[in-house]
C-alpha atoms as a PDB file:
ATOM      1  CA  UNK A   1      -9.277  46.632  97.054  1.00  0.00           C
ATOM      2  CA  UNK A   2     -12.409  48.544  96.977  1.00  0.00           C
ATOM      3  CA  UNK A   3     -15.199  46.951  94.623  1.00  0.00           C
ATOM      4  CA  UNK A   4     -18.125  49.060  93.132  1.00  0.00           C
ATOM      5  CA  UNK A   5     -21.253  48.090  91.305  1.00  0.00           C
ATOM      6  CA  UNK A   6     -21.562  50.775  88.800  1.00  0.00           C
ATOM      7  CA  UNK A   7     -24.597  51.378  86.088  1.00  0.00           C
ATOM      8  CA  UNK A   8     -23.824  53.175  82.790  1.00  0.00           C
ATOM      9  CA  UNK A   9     -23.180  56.841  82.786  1.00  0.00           C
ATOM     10  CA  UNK A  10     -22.594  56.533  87.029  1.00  0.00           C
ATOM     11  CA  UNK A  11     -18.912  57.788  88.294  1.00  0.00           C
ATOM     12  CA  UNK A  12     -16.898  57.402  91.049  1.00  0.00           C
ATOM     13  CA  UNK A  13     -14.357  60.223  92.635  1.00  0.00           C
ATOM     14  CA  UNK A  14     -10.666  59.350  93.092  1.00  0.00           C
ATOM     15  CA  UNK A  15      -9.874  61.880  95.593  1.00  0.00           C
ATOM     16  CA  UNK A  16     -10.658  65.670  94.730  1.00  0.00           C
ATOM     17  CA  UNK A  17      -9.788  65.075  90.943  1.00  0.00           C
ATOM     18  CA  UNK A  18     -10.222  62.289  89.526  1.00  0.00           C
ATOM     19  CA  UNK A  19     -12.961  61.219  87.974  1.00  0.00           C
ATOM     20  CA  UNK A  20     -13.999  57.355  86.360  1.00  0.00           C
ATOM     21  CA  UNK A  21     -17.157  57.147  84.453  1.00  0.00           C
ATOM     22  CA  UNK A  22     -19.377  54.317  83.028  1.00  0.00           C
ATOM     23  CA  UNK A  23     -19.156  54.904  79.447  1.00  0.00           C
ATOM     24  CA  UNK A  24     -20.420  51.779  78.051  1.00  0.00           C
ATOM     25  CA  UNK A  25     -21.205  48.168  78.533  1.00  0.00           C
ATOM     26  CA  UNK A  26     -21.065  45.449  75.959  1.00  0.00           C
ATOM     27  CA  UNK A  27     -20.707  41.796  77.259  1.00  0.00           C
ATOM     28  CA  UNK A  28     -17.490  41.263  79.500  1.00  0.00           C
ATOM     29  CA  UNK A  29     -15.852  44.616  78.258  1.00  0.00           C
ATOM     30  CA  UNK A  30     -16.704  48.068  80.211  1.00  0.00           C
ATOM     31  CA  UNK A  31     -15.420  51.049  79.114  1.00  0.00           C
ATOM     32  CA  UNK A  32     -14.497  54.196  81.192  1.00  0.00           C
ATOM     33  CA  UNK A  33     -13.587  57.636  80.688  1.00  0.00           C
ATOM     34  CA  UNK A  34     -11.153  59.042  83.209  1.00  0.00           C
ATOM     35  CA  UNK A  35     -11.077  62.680  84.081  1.00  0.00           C
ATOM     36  CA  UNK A  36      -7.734  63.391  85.776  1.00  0.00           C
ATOM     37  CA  UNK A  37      -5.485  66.664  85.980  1.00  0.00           C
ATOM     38  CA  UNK A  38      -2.851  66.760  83.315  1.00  0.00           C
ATOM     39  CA  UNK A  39      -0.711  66.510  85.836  1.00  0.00           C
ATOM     40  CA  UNK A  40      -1.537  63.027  87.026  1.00  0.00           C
ATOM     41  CA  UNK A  41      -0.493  60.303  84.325  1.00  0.00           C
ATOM     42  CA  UNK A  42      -3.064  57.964  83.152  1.00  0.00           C
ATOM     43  CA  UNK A  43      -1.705  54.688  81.807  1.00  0.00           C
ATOM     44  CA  UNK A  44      -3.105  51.117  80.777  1.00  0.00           C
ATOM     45  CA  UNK A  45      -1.744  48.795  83.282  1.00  0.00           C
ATOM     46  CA  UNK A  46       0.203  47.282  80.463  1.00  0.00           C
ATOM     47  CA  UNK A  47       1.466  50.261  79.329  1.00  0.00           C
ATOM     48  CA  UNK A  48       2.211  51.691  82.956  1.00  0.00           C
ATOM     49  CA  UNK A  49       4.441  48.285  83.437  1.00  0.00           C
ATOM     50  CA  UNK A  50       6.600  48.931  79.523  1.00  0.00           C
ATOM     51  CA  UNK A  51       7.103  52.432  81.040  1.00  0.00           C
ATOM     52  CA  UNK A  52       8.415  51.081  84.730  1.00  0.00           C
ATOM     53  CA  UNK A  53      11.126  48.391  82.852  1.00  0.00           C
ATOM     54  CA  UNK A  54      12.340  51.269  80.695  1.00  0.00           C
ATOM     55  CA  UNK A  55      13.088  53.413  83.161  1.00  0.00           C
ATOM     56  CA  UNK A  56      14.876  50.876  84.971  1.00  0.00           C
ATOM     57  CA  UNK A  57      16.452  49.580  82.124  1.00  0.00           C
ATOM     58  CA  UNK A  58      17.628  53.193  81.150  1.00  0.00           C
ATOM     59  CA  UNK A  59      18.993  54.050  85.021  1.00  0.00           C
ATOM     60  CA  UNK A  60      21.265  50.699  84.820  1.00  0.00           C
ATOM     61  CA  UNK A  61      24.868  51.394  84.259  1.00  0.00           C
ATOM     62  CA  UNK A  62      25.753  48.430  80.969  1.00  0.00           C
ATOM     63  CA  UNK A  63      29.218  47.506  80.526  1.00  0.00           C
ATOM     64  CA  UNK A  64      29.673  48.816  77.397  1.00  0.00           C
ATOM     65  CA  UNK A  65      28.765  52.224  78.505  1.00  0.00           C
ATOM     66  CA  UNK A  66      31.652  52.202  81.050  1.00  0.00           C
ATOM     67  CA  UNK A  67      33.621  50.956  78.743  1.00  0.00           C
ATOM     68  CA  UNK A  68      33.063  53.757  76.271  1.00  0.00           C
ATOM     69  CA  UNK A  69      34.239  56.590  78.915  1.00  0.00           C
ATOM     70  CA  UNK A  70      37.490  54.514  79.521  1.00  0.00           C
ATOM     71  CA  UNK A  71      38.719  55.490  75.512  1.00  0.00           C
ATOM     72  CA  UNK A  72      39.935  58.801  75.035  1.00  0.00           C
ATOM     73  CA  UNK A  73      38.034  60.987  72.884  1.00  0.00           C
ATOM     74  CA  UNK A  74      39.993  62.650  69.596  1.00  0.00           C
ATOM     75  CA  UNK A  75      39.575  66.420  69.938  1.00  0.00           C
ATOM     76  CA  UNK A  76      38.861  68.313  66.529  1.00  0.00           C
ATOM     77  CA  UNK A  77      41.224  71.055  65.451  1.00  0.00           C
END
């Protein structure tokens, strides 16, 4: 892990694009603005991790669901 010492209103790059700026300082809370391509997602770690267990959650086959294609379906006429 890289660890910077960083003023107020000082950045740091993130490759070509990305850029992480010192907005403010108050006590034990800093906050940054990130400048990132749309392309390139930019999450809270907490939200990043919800994200991750839904997706797994969603690509996991449930029992029910293979249950469900095992009935026959009732066409309409």
């Amino acid at each position: 892990m890289l660890v910077l010492s960083r003023h107020r209103d000082e950045s740091i790059m993130i490759g070509d694009d990305v850029v992480v700026t010192i907005v403010d300082i108050r006590g034990d809370k800093v906050r940054l603005g990130i400048q990132a391509p749309q392309d390139i997602p930019v999450h809270r770690r907490e939200v990043y991790d919800a994200i991750q267990r839904e997706n797994r959650r969603a690509s996991q086959l449930q029992q029910e669901d293979v249950a469900s294609l095992a009935k026959p379906h009732k066409q309409m006429d």
